[in-house]
C-alpha atoms as a PDB file:
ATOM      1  CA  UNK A   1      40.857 -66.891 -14.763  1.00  0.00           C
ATOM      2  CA  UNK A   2      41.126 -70.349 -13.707  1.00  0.00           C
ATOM      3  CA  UNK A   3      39.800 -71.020 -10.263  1.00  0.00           C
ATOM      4  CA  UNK A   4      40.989 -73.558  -8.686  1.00  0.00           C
ATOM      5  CA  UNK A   5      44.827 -72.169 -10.090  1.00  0.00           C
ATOM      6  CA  UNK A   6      47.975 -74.461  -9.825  1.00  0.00           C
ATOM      7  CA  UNK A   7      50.740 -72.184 -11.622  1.00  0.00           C
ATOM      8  CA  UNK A   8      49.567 -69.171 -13.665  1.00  0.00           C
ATOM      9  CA  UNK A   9      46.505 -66.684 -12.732  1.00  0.00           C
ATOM     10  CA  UNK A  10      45.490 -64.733 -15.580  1.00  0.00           C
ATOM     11  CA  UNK A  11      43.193 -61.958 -15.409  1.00  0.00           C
ATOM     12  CA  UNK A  12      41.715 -60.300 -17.901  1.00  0.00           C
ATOM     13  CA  UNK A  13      40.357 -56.373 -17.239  1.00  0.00           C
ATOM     14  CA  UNK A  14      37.935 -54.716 -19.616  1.00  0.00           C
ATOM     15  CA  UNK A  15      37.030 -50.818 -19.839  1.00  0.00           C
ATOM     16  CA  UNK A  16      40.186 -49.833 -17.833  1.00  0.00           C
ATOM     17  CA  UNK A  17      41.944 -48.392 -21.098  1.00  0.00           C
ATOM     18  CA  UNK A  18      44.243 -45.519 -20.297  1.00  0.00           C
ATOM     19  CA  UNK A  19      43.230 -45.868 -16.186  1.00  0.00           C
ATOM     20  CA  UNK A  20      46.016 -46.665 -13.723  1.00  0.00           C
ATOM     21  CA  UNK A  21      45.267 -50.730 -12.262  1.00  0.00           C
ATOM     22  CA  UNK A  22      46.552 -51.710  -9.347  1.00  0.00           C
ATOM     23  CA  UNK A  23      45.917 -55.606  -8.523  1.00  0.00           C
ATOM     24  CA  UNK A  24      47.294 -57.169  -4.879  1.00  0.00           C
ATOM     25  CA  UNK A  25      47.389 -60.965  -4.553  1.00  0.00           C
ATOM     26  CA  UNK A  26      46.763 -60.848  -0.741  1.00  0.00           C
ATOM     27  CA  UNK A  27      46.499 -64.558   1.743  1.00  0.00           C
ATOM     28  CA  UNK A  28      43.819 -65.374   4.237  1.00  0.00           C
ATOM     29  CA  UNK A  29      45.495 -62.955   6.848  1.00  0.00           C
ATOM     30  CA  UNK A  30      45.690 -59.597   4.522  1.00  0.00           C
ATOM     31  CA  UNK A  31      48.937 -59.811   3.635  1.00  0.00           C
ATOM     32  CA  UNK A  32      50.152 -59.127  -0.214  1.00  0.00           C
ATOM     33  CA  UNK A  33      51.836 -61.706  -1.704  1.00  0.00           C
ATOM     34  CA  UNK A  34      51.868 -60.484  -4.960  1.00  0.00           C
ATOM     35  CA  UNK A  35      51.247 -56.569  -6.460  1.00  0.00           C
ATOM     36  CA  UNK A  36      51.197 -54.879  -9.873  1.00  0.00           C
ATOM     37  CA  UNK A  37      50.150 -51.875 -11.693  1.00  0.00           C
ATOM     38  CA  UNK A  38      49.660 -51.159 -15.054  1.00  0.00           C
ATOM     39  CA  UNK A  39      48.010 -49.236 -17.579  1.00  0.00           C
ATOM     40  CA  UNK A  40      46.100 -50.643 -20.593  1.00  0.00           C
ATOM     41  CA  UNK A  41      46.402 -49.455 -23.481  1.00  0.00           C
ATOM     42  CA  UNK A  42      43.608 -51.216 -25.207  1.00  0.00           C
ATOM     43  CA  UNK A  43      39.776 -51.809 -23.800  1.00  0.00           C
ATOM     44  CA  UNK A  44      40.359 -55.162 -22.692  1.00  0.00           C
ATOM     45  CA  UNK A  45      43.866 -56.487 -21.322  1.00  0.00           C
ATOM     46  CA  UNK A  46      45.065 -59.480 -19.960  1.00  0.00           C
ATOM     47  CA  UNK A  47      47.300 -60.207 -16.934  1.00  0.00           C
ATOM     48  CA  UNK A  48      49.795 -63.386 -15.810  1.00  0.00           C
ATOM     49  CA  UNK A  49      50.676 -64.160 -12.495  1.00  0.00           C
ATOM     50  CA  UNK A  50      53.219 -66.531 -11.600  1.00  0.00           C
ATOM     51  CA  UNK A  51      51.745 -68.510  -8.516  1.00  0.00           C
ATOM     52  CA  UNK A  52      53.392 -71.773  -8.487  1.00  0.00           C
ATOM     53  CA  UNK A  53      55.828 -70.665  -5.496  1.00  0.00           C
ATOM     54  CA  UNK A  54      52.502 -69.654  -3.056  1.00  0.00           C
ATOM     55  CA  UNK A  55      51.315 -72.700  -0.569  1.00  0.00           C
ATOM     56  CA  UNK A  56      48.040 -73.700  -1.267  1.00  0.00           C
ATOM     57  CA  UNK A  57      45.372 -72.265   0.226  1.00  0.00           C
ATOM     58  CA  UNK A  58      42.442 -69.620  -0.386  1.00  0.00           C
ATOM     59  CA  UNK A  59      43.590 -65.931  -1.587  1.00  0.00           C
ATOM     60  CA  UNK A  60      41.837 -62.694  -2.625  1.00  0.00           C
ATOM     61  CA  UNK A  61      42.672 -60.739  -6.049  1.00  0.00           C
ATOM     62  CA  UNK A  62      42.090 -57.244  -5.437  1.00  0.00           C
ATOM     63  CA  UNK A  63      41.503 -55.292  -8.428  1.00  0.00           C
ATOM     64  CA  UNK A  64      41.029 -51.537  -8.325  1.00  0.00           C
ATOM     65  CA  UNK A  65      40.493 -49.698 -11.963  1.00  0.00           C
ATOM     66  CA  UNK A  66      39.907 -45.700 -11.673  1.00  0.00           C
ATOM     67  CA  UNK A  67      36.527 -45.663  -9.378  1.00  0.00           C
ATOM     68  CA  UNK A  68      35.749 -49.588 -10.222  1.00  0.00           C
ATOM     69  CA  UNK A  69      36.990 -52.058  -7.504  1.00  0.00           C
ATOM     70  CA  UNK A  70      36.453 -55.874  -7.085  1.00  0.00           C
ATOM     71  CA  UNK A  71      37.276 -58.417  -4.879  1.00  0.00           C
ATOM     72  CA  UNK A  72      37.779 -62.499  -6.411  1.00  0.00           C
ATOM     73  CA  UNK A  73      38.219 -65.297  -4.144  1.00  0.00           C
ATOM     74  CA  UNK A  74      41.113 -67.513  -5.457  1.00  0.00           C
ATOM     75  CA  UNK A  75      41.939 -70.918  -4.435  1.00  0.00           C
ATOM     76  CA  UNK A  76      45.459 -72.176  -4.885  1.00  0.00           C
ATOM     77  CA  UNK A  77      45.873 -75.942  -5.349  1.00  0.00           C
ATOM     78  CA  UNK A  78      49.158 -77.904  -6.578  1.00  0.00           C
END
């Protein structure tokens, strides 16, 4: 994932094959700018977001895979 990101945010998830992820794209005040879910169906999988229409600014990818969750601080820059 490139950190600082201008356009496109790509995570990749590992170990999550076959589990329901949900990922939220939230802003500094908790609100969701962008959600998906998805299920892998190989052991590592890779996910594109489209973030050239958010202002810049600092966000947090939440990531929550089965009983795994994580939290990744992402700063949005033109």
């Amino acid at each position: 994932m490139p950190n600082p990101v201008s356009s496109v945010l790509r995570l990749k998830v590992s170990d999550a094959k076959d589990q329901k992820v949900n990922i939220s794209l939230m802003d500094a005040s908790g609100r969701a700018m962008l959600q998906r879910s998805f299920i892998p169906k190989a052991n590592t999988h890779q996910e594109e977001f489209n973030v050239s229409e958010l202002t810049n600014g600092i966000y947090f990818l939440k990531v929550n895979a089965g009983e795994k969750q994580a939290t990744l601080k992402v700063v949005k820059v033109q």
